[in-house]
Protein backbone atom coordinates (compact mmCIF):
# COMPACT_ATOMS: atom_id res chain seq x y z
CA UNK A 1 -9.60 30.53 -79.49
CA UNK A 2 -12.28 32.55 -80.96
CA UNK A 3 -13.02 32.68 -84.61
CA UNK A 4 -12.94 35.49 -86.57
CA UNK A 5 -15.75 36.97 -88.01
CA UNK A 6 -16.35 37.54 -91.31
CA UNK A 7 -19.59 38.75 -93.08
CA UNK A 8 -20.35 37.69 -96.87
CA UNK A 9 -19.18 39.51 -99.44
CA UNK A 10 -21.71 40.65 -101.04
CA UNK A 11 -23.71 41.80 -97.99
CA UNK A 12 -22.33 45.35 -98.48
CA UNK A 13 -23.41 45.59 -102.15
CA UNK A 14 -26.11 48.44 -102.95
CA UNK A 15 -26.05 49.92 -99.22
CA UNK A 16 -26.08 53.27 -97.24
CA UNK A 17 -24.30 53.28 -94.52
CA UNK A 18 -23.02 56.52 -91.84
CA UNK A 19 -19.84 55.75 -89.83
CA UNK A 20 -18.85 57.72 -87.20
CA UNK A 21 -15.35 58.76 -87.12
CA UNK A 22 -13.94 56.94 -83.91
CA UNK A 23 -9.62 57.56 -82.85
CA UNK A 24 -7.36 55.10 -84.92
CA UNK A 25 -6.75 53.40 -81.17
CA UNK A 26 -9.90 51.70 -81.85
CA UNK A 27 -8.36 48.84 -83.58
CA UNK A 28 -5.03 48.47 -81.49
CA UNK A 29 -6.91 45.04 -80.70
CA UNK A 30 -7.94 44.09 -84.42
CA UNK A 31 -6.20 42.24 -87.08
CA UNK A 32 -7.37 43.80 -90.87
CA UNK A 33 -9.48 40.93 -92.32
CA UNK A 34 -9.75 42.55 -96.14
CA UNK A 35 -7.54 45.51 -97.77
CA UNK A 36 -9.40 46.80 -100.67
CA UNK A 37 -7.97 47.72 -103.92
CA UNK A 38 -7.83 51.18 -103.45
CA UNK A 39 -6.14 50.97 -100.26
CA UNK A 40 -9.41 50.77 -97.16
CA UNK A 41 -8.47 48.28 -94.33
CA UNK A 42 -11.54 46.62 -93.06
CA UNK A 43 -11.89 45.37 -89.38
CA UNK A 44 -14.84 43.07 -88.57
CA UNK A 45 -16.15 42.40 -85.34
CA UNK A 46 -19.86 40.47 -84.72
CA UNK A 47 -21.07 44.43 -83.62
CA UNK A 48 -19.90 46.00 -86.82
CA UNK A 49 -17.54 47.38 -88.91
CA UNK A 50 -14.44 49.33 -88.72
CA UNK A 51 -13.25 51.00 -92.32
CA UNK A 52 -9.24 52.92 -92.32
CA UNK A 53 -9.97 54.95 -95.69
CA UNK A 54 -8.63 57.98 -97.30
CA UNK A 55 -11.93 58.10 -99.16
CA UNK A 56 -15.77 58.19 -97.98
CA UNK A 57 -19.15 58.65 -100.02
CA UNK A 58 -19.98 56.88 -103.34
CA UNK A 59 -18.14 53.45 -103.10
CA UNK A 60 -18.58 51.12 -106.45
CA UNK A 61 -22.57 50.70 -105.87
CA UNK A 62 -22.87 51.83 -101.81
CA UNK A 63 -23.04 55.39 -100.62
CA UNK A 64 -20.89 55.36 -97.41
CA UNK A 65 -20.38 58.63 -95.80
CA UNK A 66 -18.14 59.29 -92.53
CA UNK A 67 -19.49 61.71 -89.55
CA UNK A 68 -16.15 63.40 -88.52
CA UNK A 69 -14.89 64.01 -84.93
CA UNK A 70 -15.25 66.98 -83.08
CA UNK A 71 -12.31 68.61 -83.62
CA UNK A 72 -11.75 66.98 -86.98
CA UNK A 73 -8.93 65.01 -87.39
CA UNK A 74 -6.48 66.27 -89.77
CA UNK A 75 -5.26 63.09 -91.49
CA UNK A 76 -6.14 61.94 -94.60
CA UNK A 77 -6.97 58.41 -93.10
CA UNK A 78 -9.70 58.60 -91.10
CA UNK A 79 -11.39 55.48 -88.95
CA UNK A 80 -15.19 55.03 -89.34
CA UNK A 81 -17.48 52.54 -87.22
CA UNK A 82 -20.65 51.52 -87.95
CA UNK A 83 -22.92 48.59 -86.50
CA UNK A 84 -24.55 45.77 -88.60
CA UNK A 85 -27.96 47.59 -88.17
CA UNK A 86 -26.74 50.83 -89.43
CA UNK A 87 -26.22 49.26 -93.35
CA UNK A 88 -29.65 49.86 -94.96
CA UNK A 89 -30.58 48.86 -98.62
CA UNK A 90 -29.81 51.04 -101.22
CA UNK A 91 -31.45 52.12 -105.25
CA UNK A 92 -31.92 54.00 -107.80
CA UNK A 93 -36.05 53.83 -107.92
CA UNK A 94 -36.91 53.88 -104.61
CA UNK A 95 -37.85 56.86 -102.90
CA UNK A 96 -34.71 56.17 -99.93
CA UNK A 97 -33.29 59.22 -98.52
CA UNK A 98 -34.39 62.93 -96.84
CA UNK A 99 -32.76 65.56 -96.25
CA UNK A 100 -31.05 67.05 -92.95
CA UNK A 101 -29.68 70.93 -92.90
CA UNK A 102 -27.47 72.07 -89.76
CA UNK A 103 -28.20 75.83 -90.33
CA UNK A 104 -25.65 76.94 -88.14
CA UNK A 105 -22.42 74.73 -89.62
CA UNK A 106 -24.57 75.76 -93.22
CA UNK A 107 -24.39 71.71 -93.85
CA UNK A 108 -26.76 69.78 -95.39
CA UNK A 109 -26.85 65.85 -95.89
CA UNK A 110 -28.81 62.79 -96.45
CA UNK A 111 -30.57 60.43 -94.85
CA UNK A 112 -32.09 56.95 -95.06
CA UNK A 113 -35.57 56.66 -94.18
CA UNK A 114 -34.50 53.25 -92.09
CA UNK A 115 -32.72 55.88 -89.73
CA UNK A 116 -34.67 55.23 -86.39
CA UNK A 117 -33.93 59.40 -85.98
CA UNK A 118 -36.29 60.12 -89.40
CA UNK A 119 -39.84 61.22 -88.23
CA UNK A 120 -41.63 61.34 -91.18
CA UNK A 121 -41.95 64.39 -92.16
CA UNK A 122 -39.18 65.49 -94.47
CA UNK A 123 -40.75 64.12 -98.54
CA UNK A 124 -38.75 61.16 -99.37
CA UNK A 125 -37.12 61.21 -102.59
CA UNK A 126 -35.05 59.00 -105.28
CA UNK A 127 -31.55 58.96 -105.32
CA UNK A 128 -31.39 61.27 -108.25
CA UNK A 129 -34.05 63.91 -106.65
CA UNK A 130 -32.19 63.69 -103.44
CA UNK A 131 -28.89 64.85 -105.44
CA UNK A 132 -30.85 67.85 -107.24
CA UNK A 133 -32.21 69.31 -103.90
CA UNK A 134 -28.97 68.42 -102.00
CA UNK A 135 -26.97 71.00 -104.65
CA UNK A 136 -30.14 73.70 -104.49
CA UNK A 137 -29.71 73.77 -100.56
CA UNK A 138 -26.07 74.00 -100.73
CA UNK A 139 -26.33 76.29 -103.16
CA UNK A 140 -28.90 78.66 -100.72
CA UNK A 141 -26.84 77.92 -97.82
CA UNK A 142 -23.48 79.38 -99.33
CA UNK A 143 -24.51 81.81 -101.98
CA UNK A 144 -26.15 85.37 -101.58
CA UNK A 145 -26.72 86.60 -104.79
CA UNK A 146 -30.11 84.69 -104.94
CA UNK A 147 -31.52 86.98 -102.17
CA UNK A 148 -30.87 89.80 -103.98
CA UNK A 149 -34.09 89.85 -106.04
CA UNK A 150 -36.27 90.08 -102.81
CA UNK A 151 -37.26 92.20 -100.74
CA UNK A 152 -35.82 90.75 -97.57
CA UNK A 153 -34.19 92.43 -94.21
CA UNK A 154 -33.25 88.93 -92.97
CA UNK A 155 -31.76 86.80 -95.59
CA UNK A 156 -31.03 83.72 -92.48
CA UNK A 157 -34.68 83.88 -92.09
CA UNK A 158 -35.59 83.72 -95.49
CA UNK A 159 -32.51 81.09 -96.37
CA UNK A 160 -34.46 78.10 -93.50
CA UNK A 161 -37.77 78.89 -94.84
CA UNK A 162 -36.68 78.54 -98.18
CA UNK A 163 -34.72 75.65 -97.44
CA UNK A 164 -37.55 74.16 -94.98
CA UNK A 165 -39.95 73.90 -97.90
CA UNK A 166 -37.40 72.33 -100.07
CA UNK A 167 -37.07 69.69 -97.36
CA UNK A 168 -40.74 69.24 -96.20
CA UNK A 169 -42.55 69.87 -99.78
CA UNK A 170 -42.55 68.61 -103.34
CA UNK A 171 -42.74 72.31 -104.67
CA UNK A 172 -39.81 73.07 -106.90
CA UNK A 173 -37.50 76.23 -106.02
CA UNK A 174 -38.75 78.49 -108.53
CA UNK A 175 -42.20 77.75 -107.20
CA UNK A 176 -41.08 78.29 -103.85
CA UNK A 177 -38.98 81.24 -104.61
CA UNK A 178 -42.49 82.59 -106.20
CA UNK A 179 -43.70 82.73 -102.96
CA UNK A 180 -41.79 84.89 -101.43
CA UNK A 181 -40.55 87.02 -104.03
């Protein structure tokens, strides 16, 4: 009979970590090996993890966030997987995470810089800093009244460049508003 495996305890303190939504037939096979105290079920296999939670992002000190399904699901439960090599350290002072915009779903997220998809271009920033320009994107992507005070036929256009330069550059918005303005 095959043991179970178990990882230690503490080896998901301070992490980042993306699951990826998977169908809650995923762990027919699997017996829960811990139930939190707010109610996850956690599945552990020697390729990775399997979370049932009713709750995703900031977890006690670990920023976990779930990539939903395509249709999303409409439960409040939702399954996330993610491999071994997919939990990457996490801070406060370390310049960790970039940022990612989906222009057309007007989404924006964060990264790790471990991510074998980051190419090194979008400016690396604290946890804090990643926060601030997280809320000024979302902020750009979702609101218009900013673009009234320029003189601007295509607001999309001037939305990514705006938002590009927030991404790629350590210039704050006002500066980079002063440039187009």
């Amino acid at each position: 009979m095959e043991k179970d495996f178990r990882p230690s305890p503490n080896s998901f303190k301070n992490t980042f970590c993306v699951f990826d939504e998977m169908p809650l037939d995923a762990i027919n096979h699997l017996k829960i090996q811990y139930n939190s105290k707010s109610g996850s079920t956690y599945y552990y296999t020697k390729s990775g993890m399997f979370r049932l939670s009713n709750h995703w992002g900031r977890l006690a000190n670990s920023k976990w966030r779930l990539e939903p399904l395509e249709p999303e699901t409409e439960s409040k439960f939702k399954l996330g997987y993610a491999s071994w090599d997919h939990f990457y350290p996490d801070n406060a002072i370390d310049e960790l995470y970039y940022l990612e915009v989906n222009f057309v779903k007007k989404i924006v997220n964060y990264q790790h810089k471990n991510n074998p998809s980051y190419n090194n271009k979008a400016i690396l920033r604290t946890s804090s800093d990643t926060t601030k320009r997280i809320k000024q994107v979302r902020n750009l992507l979702n609101l218009t009244s900013w673009a009234k005070y320029f003189d601007c036929d295509d607001i999309d256009l001037l939305r990514q460049k705006i938002i590009n330069d927030l991404i790629y550059t350590n210039k704050t918005l006002e500066e980079i508003k002063k440039q187009f303005s």
